[in-house]
PDB file of N, CA and C in Angstrom:
ATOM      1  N   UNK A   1       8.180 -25.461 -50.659  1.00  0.00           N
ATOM      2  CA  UNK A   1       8.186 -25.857 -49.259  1.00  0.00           C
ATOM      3  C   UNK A   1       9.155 -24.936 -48.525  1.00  0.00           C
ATOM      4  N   UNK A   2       8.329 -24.376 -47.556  1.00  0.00           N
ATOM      5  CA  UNK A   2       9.584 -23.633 -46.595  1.00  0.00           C
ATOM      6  C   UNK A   2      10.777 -24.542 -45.846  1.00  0.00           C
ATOM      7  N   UNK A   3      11.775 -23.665 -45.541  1.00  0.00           N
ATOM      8  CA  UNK A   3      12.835 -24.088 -44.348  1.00  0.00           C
ATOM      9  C   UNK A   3      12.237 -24.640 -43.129  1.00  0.00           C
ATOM     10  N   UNK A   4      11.146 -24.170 -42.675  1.00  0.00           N
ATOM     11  CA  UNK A   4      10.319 -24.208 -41.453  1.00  0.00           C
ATOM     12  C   UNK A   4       9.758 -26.008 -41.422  1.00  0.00           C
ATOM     13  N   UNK A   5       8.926 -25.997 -42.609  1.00  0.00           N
ATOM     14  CA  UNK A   5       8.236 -27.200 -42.936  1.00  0.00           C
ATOM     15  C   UNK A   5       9.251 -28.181 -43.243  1.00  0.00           C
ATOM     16  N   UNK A   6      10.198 -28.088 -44.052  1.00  0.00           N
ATOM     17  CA  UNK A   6      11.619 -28.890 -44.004  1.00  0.00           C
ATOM     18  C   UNK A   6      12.031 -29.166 -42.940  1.00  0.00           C
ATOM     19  N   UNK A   7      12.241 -28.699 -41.937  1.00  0.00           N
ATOM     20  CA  UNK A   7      12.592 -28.486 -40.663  1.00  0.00           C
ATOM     21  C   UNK A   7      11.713 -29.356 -39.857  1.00  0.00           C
ATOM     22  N   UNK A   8      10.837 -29.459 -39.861  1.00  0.00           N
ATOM     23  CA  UNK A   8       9.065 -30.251 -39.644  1.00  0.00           C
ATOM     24  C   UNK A   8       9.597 -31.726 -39.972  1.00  0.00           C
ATOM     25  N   UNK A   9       9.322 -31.678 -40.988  1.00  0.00           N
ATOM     26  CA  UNK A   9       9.764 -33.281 -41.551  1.00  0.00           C
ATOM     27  C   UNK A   9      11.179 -33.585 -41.473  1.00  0.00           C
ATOM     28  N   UNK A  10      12.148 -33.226 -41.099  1.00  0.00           N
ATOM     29  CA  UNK A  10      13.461 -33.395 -41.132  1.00  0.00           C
ATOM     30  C   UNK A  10      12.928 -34.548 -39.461  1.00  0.00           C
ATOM     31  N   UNK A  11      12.738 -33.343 -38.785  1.00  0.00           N
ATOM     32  CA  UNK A  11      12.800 -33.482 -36.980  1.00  0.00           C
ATOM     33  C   UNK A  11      11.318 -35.206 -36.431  1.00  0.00           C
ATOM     34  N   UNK A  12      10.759 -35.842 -37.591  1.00  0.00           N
ATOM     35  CA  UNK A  12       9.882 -36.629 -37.395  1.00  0.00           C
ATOM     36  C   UNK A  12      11.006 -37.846 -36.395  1.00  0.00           C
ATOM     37  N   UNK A  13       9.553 -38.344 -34.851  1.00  0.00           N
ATOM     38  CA  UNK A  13      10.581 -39.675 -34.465  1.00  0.00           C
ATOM     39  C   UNK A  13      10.305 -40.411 -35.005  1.00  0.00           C
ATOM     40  N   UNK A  14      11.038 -41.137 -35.607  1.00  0.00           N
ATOM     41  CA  UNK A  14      10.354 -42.476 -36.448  1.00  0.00           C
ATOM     42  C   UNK A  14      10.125 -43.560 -35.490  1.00  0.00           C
ATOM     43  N   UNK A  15      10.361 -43.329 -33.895  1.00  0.00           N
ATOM     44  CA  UNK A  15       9.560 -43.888 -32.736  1.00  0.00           C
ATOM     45  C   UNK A  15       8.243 -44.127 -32.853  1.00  0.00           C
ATOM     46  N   UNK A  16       7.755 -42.713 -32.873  1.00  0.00           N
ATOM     47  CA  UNK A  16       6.410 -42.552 -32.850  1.00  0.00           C
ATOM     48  C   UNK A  16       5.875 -42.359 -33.965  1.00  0.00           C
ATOM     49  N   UNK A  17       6.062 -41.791 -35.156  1.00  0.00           N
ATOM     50  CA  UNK A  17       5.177 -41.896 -36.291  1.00  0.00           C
ATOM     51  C   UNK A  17       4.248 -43.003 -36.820  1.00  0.00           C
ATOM     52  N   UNK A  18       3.381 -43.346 -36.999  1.00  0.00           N
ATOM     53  CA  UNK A  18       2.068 -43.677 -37.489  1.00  0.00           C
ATOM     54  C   UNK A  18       3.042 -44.300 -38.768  1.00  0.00           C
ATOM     55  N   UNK A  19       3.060 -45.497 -39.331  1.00  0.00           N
ATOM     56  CA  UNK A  19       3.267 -45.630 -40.808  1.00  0.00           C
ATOM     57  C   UNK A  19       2.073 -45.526 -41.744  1.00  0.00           C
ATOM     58  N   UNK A  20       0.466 -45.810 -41.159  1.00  0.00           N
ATOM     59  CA  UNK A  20      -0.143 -45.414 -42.375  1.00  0.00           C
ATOM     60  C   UNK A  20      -0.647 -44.242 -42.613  1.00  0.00           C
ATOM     61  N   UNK A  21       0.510 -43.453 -42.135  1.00  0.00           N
ATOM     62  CA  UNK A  21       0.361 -41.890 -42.622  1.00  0.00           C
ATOM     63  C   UNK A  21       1.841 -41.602 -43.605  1.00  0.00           C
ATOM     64  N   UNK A  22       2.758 -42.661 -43.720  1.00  0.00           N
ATOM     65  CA  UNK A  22       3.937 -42.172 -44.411  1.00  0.00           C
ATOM     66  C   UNK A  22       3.345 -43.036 -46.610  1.00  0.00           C
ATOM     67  N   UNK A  23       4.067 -42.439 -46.773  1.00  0.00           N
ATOM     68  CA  UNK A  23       3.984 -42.803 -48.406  1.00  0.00           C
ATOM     69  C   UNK A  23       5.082 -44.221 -48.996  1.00  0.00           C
ATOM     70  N   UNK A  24       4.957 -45.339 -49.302  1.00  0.00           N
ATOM     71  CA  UNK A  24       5.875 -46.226 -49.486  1.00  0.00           C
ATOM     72  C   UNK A  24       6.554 -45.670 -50.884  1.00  0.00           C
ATOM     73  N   UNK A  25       8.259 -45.773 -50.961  1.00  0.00           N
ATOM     74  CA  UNK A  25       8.993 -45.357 -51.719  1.00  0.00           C
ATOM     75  C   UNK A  25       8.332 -45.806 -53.120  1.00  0.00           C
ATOM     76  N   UNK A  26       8.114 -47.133 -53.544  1.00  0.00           N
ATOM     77  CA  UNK A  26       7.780 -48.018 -54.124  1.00  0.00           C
ATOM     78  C   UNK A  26       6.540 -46.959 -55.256  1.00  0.00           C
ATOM     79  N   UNK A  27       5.629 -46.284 -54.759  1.00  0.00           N
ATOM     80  CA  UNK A  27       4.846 -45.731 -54.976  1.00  0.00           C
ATOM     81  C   UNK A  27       4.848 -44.404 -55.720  1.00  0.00           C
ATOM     82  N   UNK A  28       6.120 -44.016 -55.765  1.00  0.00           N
ATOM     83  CA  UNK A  28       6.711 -42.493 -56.213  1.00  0.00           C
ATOM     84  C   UNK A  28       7.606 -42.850 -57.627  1.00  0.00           C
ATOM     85  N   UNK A  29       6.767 -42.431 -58.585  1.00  0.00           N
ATOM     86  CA  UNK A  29       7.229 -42.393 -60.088  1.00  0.00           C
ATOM     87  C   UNK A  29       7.476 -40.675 -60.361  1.00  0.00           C
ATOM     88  N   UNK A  30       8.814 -40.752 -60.589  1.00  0.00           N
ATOM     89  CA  UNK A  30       9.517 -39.286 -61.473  1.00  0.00           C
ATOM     90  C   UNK A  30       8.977 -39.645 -62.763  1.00  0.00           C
ATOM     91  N   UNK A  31       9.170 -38.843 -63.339  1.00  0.00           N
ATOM     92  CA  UNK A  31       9.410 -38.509 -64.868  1.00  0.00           C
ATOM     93  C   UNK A  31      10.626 -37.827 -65.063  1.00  0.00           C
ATOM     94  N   UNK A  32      11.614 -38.863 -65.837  1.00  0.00           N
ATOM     95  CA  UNK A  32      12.628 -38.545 -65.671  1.00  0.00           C
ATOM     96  C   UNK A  32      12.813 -37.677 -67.051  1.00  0.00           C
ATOM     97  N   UNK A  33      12.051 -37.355 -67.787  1.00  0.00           N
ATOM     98  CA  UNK A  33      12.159 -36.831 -68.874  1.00  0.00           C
ATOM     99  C   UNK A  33      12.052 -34.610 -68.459  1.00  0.00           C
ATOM    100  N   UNK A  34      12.018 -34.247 -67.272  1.00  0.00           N
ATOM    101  CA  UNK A  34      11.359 -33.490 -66.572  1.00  0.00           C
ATOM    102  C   UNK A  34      12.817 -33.295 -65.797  1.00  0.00           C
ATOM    103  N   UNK A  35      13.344 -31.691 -66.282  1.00  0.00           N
ATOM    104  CA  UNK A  35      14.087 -30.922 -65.612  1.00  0.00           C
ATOM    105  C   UNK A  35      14.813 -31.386 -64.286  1.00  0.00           C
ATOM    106  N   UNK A  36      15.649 -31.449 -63.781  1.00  0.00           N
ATOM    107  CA  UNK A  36      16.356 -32.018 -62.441  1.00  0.00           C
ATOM    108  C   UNK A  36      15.408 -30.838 -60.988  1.00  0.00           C
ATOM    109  N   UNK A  37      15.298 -29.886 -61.334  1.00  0.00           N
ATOM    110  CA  UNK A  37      14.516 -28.879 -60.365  1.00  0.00           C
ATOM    111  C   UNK A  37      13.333 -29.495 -60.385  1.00  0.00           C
ATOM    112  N   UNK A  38      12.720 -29.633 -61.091  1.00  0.00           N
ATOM    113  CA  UNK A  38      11.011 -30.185 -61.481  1.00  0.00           C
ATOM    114  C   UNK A  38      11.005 -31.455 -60.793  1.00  0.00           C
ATOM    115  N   UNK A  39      11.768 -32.697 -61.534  1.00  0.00           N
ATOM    116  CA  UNK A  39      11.719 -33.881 -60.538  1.00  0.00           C
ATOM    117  C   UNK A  39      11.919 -34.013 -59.391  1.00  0.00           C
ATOM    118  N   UNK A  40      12.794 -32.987 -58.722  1.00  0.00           N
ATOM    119  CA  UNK A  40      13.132 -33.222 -57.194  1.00  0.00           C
ATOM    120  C   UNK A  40      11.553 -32.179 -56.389  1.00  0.00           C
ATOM    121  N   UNK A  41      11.197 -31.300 -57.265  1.00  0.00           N
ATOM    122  CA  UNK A  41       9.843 -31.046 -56.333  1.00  0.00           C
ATOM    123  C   UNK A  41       9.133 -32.072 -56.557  1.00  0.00           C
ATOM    124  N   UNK A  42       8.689 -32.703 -57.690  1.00  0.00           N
ATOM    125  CA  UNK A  42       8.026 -33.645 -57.811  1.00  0.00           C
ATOM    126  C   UNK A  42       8.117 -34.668 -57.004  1.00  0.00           C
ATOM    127  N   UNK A  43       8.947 -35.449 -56.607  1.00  0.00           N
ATOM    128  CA  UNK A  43       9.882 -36.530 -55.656  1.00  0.00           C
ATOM    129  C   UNK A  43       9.028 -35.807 -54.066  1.00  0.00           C
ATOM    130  N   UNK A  44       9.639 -34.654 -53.855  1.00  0.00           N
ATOM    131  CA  UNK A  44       9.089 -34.044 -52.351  1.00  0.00           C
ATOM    132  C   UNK A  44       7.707 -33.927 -52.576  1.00  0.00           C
ATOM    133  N   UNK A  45       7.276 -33.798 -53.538  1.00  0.00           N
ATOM    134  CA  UNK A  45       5.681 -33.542 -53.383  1.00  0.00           C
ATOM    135  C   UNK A  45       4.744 -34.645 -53.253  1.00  0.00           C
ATOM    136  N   UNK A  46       5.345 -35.914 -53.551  1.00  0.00           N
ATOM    137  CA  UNK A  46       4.921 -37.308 -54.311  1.00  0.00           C
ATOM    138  C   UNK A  46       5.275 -38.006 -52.856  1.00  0.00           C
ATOM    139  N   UNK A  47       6.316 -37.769 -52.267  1.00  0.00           N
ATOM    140  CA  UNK A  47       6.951 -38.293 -51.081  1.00  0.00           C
ATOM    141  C   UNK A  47       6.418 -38.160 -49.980  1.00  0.00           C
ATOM    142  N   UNK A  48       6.133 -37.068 -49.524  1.00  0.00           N
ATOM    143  CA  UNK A  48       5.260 -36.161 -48.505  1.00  0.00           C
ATOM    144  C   UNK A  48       6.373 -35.929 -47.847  1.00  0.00           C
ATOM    145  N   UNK A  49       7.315 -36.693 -47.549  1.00  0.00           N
ATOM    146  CA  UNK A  49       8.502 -36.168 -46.196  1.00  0.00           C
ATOM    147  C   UNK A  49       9.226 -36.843 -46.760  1.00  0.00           C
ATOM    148  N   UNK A  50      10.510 -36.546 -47.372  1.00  0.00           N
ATOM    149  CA  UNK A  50      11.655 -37.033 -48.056  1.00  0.00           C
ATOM    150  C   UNK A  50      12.901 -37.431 -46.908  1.00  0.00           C
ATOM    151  N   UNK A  51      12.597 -37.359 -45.601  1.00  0.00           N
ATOM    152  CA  UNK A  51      13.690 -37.688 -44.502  1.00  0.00           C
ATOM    153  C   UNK A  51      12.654 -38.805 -43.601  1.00  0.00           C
ATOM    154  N   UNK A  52      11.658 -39.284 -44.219  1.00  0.00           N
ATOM    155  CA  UNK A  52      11.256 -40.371 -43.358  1.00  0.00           C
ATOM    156  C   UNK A  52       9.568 -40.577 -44.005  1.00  0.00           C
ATOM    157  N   UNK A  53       9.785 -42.061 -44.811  1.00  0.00           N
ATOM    158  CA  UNK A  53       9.115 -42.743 -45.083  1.00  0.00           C
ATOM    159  C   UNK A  53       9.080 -44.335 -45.456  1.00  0.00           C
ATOM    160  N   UNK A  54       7.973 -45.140 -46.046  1.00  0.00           N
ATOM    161  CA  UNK A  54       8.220 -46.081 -46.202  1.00  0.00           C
ATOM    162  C   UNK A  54       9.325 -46.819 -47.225  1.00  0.00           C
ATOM    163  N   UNK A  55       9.962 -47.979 -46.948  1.00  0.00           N
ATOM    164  CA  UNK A  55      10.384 -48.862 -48.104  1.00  0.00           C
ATOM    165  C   UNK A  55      10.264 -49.837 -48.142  1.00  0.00           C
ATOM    166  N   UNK A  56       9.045 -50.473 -49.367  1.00  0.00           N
ATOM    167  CA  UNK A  56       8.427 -52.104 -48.544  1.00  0.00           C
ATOM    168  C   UNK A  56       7.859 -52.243 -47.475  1.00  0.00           C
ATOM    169  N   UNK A  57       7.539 -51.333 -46.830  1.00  0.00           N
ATOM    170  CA  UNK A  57       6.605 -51.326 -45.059  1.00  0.00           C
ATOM    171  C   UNK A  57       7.332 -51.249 -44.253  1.00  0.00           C
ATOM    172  N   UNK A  58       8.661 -50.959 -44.405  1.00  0.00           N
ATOM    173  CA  UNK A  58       9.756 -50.647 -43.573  1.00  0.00           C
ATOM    174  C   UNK A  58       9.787 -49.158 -42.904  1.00  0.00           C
ATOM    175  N   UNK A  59       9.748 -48.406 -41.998  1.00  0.00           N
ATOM    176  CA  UNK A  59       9.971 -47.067 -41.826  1.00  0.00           C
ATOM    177  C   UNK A  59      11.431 -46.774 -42.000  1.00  0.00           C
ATOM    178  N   UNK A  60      11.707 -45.812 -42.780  1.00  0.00           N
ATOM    179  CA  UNK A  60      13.060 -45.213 -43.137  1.00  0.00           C
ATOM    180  C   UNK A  60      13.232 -44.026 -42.391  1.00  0.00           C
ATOM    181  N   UNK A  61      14.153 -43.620 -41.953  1.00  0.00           N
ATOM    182  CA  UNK A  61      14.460 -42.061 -42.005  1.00  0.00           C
ATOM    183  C   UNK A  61      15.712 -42.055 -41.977  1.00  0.00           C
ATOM    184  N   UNK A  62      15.666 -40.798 -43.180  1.00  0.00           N
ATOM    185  CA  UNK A  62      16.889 -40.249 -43.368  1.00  0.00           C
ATOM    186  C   UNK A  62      17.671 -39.642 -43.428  1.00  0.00           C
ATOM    187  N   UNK A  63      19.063 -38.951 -42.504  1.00  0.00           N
ATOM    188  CA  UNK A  63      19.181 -38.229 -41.827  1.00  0.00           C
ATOM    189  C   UNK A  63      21.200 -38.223 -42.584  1.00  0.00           C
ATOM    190  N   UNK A  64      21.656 -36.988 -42.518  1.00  0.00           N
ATOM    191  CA  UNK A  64      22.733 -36.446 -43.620  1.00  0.00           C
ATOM    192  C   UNK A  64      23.693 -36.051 -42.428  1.00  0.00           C
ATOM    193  N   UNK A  65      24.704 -35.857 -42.666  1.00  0.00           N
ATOM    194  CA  UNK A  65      26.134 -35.171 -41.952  1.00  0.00           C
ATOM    195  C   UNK A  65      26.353 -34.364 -42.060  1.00  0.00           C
ATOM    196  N   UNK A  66      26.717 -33.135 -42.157  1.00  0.00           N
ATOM    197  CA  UNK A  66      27.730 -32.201 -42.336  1.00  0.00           C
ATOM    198  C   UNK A  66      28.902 -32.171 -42.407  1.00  0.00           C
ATOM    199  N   UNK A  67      29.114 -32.755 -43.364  1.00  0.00           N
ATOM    200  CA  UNK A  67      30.860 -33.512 -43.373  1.00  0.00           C
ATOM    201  C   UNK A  67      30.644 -33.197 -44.626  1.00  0.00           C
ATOM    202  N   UNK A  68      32.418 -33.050 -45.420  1.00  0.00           N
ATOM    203  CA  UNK A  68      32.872 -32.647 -46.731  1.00  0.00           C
ATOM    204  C   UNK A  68      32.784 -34.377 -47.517  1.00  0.00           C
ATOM    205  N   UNK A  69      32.972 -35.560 -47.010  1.00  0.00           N
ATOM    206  CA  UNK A  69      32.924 -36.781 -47.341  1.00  0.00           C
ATOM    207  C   UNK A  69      31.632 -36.700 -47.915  1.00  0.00           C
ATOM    208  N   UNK A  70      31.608 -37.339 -49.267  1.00  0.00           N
ATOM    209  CA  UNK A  70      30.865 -38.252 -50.122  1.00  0.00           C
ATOM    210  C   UNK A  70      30.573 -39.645 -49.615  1.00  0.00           C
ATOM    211  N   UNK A  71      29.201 -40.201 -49.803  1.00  0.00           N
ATOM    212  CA  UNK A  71      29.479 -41.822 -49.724  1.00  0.00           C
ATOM    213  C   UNK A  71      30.884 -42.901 -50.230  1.00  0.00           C
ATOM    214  N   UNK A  72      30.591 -42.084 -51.770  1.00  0.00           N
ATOM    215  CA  UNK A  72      31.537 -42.822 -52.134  1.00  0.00           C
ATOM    216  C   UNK A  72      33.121 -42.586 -51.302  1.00  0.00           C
ATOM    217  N   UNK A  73      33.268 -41.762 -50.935  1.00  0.00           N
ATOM    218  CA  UNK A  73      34.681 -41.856 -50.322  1.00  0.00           C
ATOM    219  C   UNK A  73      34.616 -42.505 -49.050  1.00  0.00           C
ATOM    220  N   UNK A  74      33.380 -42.685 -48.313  1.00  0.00           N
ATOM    221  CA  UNK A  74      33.565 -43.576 -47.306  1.00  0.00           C
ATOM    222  C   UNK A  74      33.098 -44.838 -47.566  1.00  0.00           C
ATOM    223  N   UNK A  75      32.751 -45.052 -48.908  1.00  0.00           N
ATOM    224  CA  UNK A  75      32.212 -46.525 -49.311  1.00  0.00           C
ATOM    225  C   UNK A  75      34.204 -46.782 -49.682  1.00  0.00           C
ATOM    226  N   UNK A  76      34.775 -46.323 -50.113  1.00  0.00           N
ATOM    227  CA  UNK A  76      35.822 -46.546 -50.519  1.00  0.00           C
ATOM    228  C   UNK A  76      36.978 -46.787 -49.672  1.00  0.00           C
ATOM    229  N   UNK A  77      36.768 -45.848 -48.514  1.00  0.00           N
ATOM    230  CA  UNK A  77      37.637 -45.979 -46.770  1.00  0.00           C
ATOM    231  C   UNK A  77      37.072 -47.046 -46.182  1.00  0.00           C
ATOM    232  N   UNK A  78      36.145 -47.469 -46.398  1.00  0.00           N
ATOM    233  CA  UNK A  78      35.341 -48.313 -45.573  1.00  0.00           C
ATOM    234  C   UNK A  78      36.451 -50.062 -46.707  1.00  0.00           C
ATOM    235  N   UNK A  79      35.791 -49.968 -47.789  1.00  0.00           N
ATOM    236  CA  UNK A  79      36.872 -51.121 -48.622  1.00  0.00           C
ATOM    237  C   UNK A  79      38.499 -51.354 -48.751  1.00  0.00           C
ATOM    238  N   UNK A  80      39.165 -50.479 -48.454  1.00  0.00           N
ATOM    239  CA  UNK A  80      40.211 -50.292 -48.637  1.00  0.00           C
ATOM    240  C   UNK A  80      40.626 -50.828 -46.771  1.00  0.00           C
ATOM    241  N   UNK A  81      39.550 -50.525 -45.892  1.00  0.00           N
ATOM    242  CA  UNK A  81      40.028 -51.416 -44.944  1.00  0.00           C
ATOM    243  C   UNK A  81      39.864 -52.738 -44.242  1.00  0.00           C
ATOM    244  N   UNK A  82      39.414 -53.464 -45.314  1.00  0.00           N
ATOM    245  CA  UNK A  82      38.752 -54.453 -44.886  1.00  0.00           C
ATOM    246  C   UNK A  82      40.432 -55.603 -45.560  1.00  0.00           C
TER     247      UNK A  82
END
């Protein structure tokens, strides 16, 4: 998959998208026995758009930071202030 087409599916509104055109998570079996490179094309290929699809009939999209923070360190900032 190009940068371009990544770029494509990154930029979907999940306003307007159609859900019975997205793939439900539920539906996407790895083989986990299958190289970490191999499964993650597999995953994008199986997925159709890995930044916005179904979970349970839910529309997802999913969208990343540019920040040096891990979840876990803000799952952890986030506990430590409660």
């Amino acid at each position: 998959m190009t940068q371009e087409q990544l770029t494509r599916l990154r930029d979907v509104d999940i306003r307007a998208v159609d859900p019975h055109t997205l793939v439900d998570r539920k539906t996407v079996h790895i083989n986990e026995k299958l190289p970490r490179e191999e499964r993650i094309r597999q995953y994008v290929r199986d997925i159709k758009n890995p930044y916005c699809y179904l979970n349970e009939g839910v529309v997802v999209k999913v969208s990343f930071s540019d920040v040096k923070d891990t979840i876990e360190d803000r799952l952890l900032a986030y506990v430590r202030s409660l």
